[in-house]
Protein backbone atom coordinates (compact mmCIF):
# COMPACT_ATOMS: atom_id res chain seq x y z
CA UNK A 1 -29.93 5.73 29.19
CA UNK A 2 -32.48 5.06 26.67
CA UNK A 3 -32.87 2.30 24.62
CA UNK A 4 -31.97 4.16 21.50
CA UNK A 5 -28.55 5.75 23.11
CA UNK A 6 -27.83 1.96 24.26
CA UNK A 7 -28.11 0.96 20.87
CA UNK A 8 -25.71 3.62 19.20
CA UNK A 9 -23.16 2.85 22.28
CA UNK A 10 -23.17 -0.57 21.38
CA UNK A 11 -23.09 0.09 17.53
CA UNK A 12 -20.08 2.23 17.77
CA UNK A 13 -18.14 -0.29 20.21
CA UNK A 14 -18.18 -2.81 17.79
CA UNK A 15 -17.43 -0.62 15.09
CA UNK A 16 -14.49 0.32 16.53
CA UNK A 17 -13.95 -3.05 17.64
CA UNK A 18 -14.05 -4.18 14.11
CA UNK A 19 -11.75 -1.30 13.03
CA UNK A 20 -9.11 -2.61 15.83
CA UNK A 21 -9.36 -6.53 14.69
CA UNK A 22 -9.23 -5.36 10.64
CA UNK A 23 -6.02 -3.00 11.81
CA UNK A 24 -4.24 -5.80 13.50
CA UNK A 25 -4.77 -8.14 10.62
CA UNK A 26 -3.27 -5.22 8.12
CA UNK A 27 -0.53 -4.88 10.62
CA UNK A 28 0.58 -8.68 10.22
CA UNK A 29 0.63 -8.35 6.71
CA UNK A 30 2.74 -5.19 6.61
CA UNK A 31 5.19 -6.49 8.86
CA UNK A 32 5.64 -9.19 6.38
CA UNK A 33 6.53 -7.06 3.94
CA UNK A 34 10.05 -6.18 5.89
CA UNK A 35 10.33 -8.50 8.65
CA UNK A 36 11.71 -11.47 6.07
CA UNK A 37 14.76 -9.06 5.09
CA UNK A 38 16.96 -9.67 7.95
CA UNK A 39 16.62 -13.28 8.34
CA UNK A 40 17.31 -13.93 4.17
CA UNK A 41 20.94 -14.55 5.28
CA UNK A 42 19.99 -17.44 7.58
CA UNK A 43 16.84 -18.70 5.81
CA UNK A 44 19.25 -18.97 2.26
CA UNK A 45 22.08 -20.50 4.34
CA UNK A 46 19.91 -23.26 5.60
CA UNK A 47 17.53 -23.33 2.55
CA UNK A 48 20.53 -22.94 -0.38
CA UNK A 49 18.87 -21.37 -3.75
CA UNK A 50 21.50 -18.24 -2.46
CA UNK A 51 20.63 -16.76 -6.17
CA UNK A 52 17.02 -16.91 -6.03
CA UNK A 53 16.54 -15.52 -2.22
CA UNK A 54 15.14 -12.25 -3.71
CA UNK A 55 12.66 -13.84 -4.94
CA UNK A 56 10.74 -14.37 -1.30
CA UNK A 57 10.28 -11.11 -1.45
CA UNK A 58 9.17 -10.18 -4.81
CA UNK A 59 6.89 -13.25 -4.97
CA UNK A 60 5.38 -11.58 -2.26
CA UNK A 61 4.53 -8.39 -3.59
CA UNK A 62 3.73 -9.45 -6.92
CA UNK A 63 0.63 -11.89 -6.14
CA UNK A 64 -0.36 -8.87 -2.79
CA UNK A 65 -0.12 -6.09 -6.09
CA UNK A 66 -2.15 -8.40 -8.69
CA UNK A 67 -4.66 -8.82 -7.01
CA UNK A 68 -5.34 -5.63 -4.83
CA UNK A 69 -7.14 -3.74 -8.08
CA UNK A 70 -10.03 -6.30 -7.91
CA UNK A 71 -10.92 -7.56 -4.43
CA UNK A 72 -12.52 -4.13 -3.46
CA UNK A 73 -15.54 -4.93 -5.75
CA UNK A 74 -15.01 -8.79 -5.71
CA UNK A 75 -15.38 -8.66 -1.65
CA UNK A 76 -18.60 -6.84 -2.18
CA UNK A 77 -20.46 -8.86 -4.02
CA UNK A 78 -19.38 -12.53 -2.25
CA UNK A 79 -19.72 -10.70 1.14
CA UNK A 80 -17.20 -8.48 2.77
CA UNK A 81 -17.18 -10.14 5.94
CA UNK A 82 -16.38 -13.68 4.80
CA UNK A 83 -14.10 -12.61 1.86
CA UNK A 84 -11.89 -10.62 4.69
CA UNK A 85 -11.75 -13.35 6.99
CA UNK A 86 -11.00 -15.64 4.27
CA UNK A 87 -7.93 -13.30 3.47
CA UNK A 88 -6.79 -13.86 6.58
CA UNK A 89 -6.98 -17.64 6.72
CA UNK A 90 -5.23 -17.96 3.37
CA UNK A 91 -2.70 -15.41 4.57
CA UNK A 92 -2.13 -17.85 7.77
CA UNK A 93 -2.11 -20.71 5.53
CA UNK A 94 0.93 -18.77 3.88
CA UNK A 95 2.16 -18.41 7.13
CA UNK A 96 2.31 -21.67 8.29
CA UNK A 97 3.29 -23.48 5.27
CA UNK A 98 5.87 -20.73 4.67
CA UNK A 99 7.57 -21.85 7.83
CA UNK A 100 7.15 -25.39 7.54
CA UNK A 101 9.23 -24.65 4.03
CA UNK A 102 12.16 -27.22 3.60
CA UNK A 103 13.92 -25.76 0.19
CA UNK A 104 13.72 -21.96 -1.33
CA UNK A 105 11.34 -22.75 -4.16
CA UNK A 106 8.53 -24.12 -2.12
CA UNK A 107 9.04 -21.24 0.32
CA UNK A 108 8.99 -18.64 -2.34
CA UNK A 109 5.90 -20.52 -3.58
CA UNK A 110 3.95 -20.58 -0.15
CA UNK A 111 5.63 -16.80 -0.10
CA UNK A 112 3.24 -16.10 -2.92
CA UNK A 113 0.24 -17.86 -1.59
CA UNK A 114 0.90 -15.63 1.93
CA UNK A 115 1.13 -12.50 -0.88
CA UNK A 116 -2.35 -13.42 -2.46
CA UNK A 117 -4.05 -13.70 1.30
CA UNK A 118 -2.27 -9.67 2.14
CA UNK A 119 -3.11 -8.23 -1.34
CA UNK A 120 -6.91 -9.50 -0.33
CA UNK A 121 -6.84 -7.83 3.10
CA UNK A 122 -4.90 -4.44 1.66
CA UNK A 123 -7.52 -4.43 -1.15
CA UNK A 124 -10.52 -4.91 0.86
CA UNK A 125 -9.46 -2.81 4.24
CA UNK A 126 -10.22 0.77 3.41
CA UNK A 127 -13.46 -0.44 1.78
CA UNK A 128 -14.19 -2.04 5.34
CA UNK A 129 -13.56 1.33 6.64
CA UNK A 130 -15.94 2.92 4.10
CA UNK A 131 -18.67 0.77 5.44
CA UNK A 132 -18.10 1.50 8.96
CA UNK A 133 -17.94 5.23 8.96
CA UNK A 134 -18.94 8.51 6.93
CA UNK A 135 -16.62 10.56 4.65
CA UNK A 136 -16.83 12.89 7.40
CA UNK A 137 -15.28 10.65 9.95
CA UNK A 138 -13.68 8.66 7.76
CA UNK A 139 -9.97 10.70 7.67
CA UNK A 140 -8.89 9.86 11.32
CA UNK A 141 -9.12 5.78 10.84
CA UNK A 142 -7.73 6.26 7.53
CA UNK A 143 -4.77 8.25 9.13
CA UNK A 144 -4.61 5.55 11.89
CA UNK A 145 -3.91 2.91 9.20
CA UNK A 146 -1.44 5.05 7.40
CA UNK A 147 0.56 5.47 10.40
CA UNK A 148 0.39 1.75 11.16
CA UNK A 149 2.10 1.06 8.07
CA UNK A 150 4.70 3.18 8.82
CA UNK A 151 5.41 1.63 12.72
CA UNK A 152 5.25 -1.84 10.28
CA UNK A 153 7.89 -0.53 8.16
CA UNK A 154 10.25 -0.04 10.97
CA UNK A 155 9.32 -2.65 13.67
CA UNK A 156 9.23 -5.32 10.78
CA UNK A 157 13.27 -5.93 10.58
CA UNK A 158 13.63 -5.89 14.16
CA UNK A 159 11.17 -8.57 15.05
CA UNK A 160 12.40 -10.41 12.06
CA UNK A 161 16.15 -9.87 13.74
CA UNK A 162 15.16 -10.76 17.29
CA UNK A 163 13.25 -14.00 16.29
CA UNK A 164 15.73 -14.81 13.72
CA UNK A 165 18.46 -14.79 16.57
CA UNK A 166 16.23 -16.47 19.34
CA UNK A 167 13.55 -18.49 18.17
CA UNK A 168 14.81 -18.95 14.26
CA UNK A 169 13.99 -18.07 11.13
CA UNK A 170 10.75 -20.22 10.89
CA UNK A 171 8.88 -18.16 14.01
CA UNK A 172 9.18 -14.91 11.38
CA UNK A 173 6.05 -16.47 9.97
CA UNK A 174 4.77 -18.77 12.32
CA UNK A 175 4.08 -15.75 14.95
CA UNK A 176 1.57 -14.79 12.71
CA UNK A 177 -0.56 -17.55 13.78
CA UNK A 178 -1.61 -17.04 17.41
CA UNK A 179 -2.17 -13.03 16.76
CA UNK A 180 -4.29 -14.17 13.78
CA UNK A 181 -6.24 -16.53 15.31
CA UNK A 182 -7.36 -13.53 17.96
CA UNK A 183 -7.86 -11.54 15.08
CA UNK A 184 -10.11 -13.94 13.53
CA UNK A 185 -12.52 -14.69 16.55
CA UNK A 186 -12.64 -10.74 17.09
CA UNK A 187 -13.86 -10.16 13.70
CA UNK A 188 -16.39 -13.35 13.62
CA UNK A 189 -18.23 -11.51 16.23
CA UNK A 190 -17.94 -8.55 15.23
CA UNK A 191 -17.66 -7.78 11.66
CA UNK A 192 -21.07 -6.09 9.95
CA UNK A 193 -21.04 -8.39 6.76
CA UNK A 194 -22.44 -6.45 3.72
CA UNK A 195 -23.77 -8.21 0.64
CA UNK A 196 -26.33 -6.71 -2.06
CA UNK A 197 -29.11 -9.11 -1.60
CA UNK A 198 -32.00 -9.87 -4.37
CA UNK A 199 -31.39 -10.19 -7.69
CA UNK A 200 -27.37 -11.90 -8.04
CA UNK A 201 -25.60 -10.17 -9.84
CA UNK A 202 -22.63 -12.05 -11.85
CA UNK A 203 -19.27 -11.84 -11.13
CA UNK A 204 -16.96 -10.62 -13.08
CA UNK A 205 -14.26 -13.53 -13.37
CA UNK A 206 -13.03 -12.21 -16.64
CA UNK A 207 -12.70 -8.18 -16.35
CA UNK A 208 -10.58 -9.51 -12.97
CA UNK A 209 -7.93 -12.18 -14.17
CA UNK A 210 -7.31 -9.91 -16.70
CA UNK A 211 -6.70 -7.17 -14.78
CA UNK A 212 -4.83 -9.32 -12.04
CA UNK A 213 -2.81 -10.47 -15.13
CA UNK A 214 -1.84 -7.36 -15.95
CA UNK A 215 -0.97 -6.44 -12.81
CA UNK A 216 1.26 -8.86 -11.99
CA UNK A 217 3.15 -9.32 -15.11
CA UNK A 218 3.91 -4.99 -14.63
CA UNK A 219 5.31 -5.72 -11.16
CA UNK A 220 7.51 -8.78 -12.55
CA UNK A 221 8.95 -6.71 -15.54
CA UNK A 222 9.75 -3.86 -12.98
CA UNK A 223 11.11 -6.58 -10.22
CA UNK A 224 13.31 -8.19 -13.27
CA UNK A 225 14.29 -4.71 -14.50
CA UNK A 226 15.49 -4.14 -10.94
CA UNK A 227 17.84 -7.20 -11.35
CA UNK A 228 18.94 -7.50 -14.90
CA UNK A 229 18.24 -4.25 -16.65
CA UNK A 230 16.20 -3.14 -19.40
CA UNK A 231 17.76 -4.71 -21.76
CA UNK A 232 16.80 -7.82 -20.40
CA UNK A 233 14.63 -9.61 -22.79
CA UNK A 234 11.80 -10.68 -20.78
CA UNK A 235 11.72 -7.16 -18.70
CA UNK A 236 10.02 -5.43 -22.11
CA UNK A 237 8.05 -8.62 -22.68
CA UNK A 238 6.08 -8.88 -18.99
CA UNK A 239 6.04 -4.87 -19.55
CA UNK A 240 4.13 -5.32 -22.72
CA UNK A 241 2.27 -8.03 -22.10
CA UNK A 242 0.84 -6.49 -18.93
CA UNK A 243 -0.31 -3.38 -20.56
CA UNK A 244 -1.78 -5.67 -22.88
CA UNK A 245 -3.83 -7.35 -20.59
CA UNK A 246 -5.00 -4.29 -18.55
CA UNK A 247 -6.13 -3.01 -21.49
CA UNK A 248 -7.98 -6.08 -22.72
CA UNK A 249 -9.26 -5.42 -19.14
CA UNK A 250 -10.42 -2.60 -19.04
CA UNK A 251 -12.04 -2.85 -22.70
CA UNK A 252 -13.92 -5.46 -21.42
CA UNK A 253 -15.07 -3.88 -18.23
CA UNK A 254 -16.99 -1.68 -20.63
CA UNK A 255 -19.93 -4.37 -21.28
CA UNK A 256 -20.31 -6.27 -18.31
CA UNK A 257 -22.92 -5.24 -15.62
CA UNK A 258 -21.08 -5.14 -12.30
CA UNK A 259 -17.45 -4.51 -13.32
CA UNK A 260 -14.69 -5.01 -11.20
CA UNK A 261 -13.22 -1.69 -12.34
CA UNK A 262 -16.10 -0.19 -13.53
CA UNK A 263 -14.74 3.03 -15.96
CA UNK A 264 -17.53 5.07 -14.76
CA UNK A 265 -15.04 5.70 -12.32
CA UNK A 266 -13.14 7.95 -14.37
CA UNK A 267 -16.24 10.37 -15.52
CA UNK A 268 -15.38 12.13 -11.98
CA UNK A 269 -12.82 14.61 -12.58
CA UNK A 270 -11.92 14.69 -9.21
CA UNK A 271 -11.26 10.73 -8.70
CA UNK A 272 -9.35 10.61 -12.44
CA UNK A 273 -7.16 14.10 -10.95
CA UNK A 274 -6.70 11.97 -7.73
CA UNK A 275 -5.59 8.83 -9.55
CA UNK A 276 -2.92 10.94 -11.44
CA UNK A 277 -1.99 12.37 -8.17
CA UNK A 278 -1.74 9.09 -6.23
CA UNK A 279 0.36 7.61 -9.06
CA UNK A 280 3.08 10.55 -8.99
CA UNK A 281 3.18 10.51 -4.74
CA UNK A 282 4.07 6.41 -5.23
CA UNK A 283 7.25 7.43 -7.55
CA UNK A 284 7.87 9.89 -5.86
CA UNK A 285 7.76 9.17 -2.23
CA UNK A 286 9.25 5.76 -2.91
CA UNK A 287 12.29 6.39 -4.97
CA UNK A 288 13.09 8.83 -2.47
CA UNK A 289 12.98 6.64 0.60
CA UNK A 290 14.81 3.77 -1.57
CA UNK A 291 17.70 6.28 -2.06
CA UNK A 292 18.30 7.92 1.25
CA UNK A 293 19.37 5.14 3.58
CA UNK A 294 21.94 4.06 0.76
CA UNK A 295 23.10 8.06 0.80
CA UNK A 296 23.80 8.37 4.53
CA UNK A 297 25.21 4.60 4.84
CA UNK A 298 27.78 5.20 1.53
CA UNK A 299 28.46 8.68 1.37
CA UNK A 300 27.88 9.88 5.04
CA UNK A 301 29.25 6.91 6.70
CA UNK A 302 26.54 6.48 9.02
CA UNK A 303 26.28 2.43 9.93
CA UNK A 304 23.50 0.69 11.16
CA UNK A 305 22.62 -3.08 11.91
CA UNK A 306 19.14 -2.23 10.36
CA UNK A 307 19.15 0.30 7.23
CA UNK A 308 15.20 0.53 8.40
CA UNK A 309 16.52 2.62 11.68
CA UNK A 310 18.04 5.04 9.56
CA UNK A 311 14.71 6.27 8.71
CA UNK A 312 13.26 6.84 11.30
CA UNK A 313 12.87 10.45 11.64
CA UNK A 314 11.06 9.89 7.78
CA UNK A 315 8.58 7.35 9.63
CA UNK A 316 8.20 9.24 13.13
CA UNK A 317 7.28 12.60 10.44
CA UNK A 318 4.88 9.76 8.62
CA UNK A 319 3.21 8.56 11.84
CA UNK A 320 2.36 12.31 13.07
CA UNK A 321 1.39 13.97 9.40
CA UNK A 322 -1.15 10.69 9.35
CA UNK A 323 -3.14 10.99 12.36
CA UNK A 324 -2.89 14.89 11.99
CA UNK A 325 -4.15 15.11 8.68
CA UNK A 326 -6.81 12.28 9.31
CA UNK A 327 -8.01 14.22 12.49
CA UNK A 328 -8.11 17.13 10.42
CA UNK A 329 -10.17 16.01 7.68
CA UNK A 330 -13.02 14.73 10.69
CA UNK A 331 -12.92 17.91 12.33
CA UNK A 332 -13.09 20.05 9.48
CA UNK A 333 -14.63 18.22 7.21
CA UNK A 334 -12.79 19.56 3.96
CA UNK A 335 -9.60 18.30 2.42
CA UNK A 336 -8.39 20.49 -0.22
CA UNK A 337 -6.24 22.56 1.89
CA UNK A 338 -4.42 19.19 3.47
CA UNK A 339 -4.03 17.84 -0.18
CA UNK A 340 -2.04 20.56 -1.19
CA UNK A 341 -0.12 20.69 2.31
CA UNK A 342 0.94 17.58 2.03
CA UNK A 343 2.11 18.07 -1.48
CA UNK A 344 4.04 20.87 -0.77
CA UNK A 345 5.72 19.14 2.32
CA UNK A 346 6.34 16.17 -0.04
CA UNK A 347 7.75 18.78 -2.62
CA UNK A 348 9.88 20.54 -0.23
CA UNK A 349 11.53 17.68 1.56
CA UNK A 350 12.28 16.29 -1.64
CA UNK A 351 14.17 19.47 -2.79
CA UNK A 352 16.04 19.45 0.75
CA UNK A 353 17.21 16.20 -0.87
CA UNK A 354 18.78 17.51 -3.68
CA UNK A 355 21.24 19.85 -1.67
CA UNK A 356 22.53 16.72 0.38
CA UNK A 357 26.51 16.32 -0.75
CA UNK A 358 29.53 14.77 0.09
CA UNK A 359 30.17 16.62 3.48
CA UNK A 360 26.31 16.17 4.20
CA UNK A 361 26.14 14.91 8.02
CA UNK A 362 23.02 12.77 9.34
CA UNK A 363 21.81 15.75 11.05
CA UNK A 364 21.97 17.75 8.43
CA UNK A 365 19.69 15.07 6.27
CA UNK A 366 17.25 14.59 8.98
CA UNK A 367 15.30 17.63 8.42
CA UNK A 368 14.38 16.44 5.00
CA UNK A 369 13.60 13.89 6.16
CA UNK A 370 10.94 14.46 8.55
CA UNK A 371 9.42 16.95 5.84
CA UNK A 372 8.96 14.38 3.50
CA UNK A 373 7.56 12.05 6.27
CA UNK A 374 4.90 14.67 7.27
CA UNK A 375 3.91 15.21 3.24
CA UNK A 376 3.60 11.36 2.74
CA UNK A 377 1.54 10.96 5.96
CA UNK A 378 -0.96 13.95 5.70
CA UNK A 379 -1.40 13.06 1.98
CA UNK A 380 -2.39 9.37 2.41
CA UNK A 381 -5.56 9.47 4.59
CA UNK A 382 -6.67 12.98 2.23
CA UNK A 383 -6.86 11.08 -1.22
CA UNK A 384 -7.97 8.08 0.36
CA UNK A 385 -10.92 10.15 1.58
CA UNK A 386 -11.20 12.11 -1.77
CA UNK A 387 -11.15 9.11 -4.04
CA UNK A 388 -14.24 7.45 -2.01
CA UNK A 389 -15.93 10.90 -1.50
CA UNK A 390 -15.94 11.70 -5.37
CA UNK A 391 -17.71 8.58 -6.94
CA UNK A 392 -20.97 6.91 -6.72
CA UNK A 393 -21.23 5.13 -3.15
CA UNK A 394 -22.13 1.99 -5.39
CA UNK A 395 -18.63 2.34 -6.98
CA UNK A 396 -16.43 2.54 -2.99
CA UNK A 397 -15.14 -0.61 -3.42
CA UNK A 398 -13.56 -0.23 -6.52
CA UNK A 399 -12.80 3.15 -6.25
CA UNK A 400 -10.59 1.80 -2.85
CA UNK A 401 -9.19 -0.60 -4.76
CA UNK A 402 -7.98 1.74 -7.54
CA UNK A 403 -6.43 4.13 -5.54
CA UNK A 404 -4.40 1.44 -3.73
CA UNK A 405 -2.96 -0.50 -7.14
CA UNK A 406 -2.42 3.07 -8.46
CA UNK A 407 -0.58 3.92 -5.51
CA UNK A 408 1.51 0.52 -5.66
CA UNK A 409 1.91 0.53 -9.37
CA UNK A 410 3.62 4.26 -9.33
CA UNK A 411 5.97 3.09 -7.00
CA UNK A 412 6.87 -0.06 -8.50
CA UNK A 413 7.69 1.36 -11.56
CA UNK A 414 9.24 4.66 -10.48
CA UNK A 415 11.26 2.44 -8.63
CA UNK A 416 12.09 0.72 -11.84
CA UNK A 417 12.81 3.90 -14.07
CA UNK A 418 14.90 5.79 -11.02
CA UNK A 419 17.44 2.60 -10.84
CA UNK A 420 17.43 2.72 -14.09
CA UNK A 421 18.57 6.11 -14.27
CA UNK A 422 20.79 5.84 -11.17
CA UNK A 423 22.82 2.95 -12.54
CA UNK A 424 23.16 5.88 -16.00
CA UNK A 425 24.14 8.72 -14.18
CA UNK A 426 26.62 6.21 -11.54
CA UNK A 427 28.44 5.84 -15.15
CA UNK A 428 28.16 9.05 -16.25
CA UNK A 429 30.00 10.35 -12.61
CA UNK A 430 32.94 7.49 -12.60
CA UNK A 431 33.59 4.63 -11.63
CA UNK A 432 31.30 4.57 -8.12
CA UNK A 433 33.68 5.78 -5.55
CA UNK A 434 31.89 7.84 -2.59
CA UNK A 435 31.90 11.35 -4.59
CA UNK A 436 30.64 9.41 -7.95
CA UNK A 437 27.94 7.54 -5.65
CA UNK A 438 26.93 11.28 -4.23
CA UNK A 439 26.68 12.71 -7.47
CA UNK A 440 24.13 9.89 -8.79
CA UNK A 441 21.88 10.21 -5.77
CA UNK A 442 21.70 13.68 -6.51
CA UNK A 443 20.89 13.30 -9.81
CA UNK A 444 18.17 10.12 -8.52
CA UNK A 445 16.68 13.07 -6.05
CA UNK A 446 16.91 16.23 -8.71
CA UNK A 447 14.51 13.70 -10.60
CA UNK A 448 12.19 13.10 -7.59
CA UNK A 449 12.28 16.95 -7.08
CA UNK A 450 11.32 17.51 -10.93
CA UNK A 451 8.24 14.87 -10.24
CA UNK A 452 7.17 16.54 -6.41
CA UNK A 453 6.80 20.15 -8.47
CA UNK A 454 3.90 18.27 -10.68
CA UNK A 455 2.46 16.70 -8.11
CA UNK A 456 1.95 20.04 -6.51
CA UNK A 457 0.47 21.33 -9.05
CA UNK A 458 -1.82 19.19 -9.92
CA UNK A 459 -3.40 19.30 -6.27
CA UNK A 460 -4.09 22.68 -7.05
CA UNK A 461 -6.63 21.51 -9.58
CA UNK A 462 -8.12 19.31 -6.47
CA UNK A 463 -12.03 20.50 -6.62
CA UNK A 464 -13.82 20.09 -2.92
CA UNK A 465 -17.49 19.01 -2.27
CA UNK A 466 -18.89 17.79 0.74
CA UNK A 467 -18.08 15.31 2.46
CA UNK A 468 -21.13 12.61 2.83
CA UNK A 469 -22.19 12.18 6.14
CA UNK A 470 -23.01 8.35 5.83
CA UNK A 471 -21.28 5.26 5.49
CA UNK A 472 -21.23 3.41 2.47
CA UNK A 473 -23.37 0.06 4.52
CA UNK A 474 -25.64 2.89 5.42
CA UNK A 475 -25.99 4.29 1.84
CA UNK A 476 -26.29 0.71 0.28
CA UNK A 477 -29.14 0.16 2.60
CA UNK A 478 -30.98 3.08 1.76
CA UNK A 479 -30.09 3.02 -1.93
CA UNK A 480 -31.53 -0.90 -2.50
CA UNK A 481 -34.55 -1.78 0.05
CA UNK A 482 -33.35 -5.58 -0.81
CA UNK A 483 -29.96 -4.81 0.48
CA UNK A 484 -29.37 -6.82 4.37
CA UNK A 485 -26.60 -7.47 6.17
CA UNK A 486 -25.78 -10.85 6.24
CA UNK A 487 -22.61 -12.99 5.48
């Protein structure tokens, strides 16, 4: 073997090395997103603070949302390598302090510190991938990590369930520990660190607290709205204030050199249609899922020790539409025709939804199901792939980034705006017997339905261009002769 074919072999082994250790790390983080749920009855019977339990949660994914929208750009320019694996030590830190909690405020604080460490990984993880591999290769280890998620979403609450009951609450987060230590040596050794060398550019500190800000006082109006309404004073005053500050954001993005949402972004049609896109498939993917599980437990009857089992057949469809729609984008190399697949499936199984009723049977809701979970899994790696494909390969990281807080933000607040319109419509049936509770589900999905025909036609619009056959380390190097890889 020459010297030359040596060198590729190696190159790709730790490529894919590096792939498997940033996976694993993603993993961790999106079991914690579910595995806390099951032990919240033991952890607030130990801990007290009963009425503020909700809150380990949501402190979670507020800090992981605020900051996802500005790490992509942020992790570029201090060094990818040592800004990832600093995510991951302040996300073990979380960890560990989070178990070593002894009342519910300081565990919902060190809850928030854990959320800060994910929303760094999530933020930074596709960009990781966008240095390690091509457009053109890109859409099967994007469809890997969208099928991950999903196994997260449903191994999650039974970890949390069987360490809960055998090893206690606390080993929900200190498991995290040993697999992250592995994870961390892998990636020391392994990781390509990418940093634009020469001339330093300055960071932008301002452009990203503000848009952090925003972002996190959007997901605590929508987390409060959840609770207590709209009419709940401060809902409409985090709401407002976090446009506010986005806005002030984004304004201010407009004169500073290396923005950390840089709107030259949105001059590409194609990454502005995608954004739009992205947004809608949150709502609309996520209100859906919300309202299904509470459909076949109170109307069909269907019981289950962990609510996250009954969707399975959703996840299994998620799992397969991910790596088949990633594999497809590799071996085809185009992505319009999965992007409006996917949109479709999404559409249908959402309209399947609507005709579930009172004599529905869980058989008869599976098939919806597992259409919707093919839609949501072949759509994630294709706009993933789009989004990066579309812009400048100066502007991947941000463009990431953006796609991700998009994609969180649309389902945090069509989350908001469906309960919202579910608690209106629970009134408007009666009194929230089982027939009452079937017609405002209905209503909840005829809703989703109404928002799955948009997003269907907007990926119509969806222009295709050619996927680059370079990474974005490999186009950084060419683009700046001073650019090196180096921590």
């Amino acid at each position: 073997m020459s010297a030359a074919n040596v060198a590729r072999t190696g190159r790709l082994d730790a490529r894919i090395v590096t792939f498997l250790g940033v996976m694993a790390a993603m993993f961790l983080s999106s079991l914690d997103q579910t595995i806390v749920g099951t032990a919240m009855p033991t952890i607030a019977q130990q801990l007290g603070g009963v009425n503020r339990y909700t809150w380990v949660t949501t402190a979670y994914l507020l800090t992981s949302t605020a900051v996802v929208p500005v790490v992509g750009k942020l992790s570029e320019q201090l060094g990818r390598k040592r800004f990832f694996l600093g995510a991951i030590v302040l996300f073990l830190a979380g960890s560990a302090l989070s178990g070593a909690a002894t009342s519910m405020e300081t565990l919902i604080g060190f809850r928030a510190v854990q959320g800060i460490g994910a929303g760094m990984m999530a933020g930074t993880a596709l960009a990781v991938i966008a240095d390690l591999f091509s457009p053109a290769e890109r859409g099967r280890y994007v469809g890997w990590f969208a099928a991950m998620f999903g196994i997260a979403s449903i191994v999650g609450p039974l970890v949390g369930g069987a360490l809960t009951d055998h090893a206690g609450w606390r080993w929900i987060f200190y498991v995290n520990l040993p697999i992250g230590a592995v994870v961390i040596a892998v990636l020391v050794r392994t990781f390509p660190a990418m940093r634009r060398t020469g001339a330093r550019q300055a960071i932008d500190w301002r452009g990203a607290l503000l848009i952090s800000g925003g972002a996190g006082l959007l997901t605590f109006g929508a987390s409060l709205q959840g609770t207590d309404g709209w009419a709940y004073p401060p809902v409409g005053g985090a709401l407002a204030g976090g446009a506010l500050l986005l806005v002030a954001g984004l304004l201010s993005e407009r004169r500073v050199a290396e923005a950390v949402l840089p709107l030259e972004l949105f001059r590409s049609s194609i990454f502005s249609l995608t954004m739009a896109i992205t947004f809608l498939m949150g709502a609309v993917m996520f209100g859906t899922i919300v309202y299904i599980p509470l459909f076949l437990q109170s109307v069909v009857g269907v019981h289950a020790t962990n609510s996250g089992l009954l969707l399975l057949p959703l996840m299994a469809g998620m799992v397969a539409g991910s790596m088949g729609g990633g594999q497809a984008i590799s071996r085809t190399g185009r992505y319009r025709l999965q992007g409006v697949l996917g949109s479709g499936l999404i559409a249908l199984g959402v309209f399947l939804a609507t005709m579930f009723s009172d004599t529905s049977t869980q058989a008869g809701v599976t098939p919806a199901m597992v259409i919707l979970g093919l839609g949501m899994g072949v759509t994630m790696p294709v706009f993933n792939v789009i989004s990066q494909n579309a812009v400048h390969p100066r502007y991947v990281s941000s463009a990431t980034s953006a796609v991700q807080f998009v994609r969180q933000m649309g389902a945090t607040l069509g989350l908001a705006v469906m309960g919202s319109y579910f608690n209106a419509r629970l009134s408007a049936h009666g009194p929230g017997v089982r027939l009452e509770l079937a017609g405002a589900i209905h209503d909840v999905f005829v809703l989703s339905a109404a928002l799955g025909v948009v997003l269907l036609a907007l990926s119509f619009f969806i222009r295709e261009i050619p996927l680059r056959t370079t990474s974005a380390l490999e186009d950084l190097k060419s683009a700046t002769p001073a650019a090196a890889v180096g921590s």
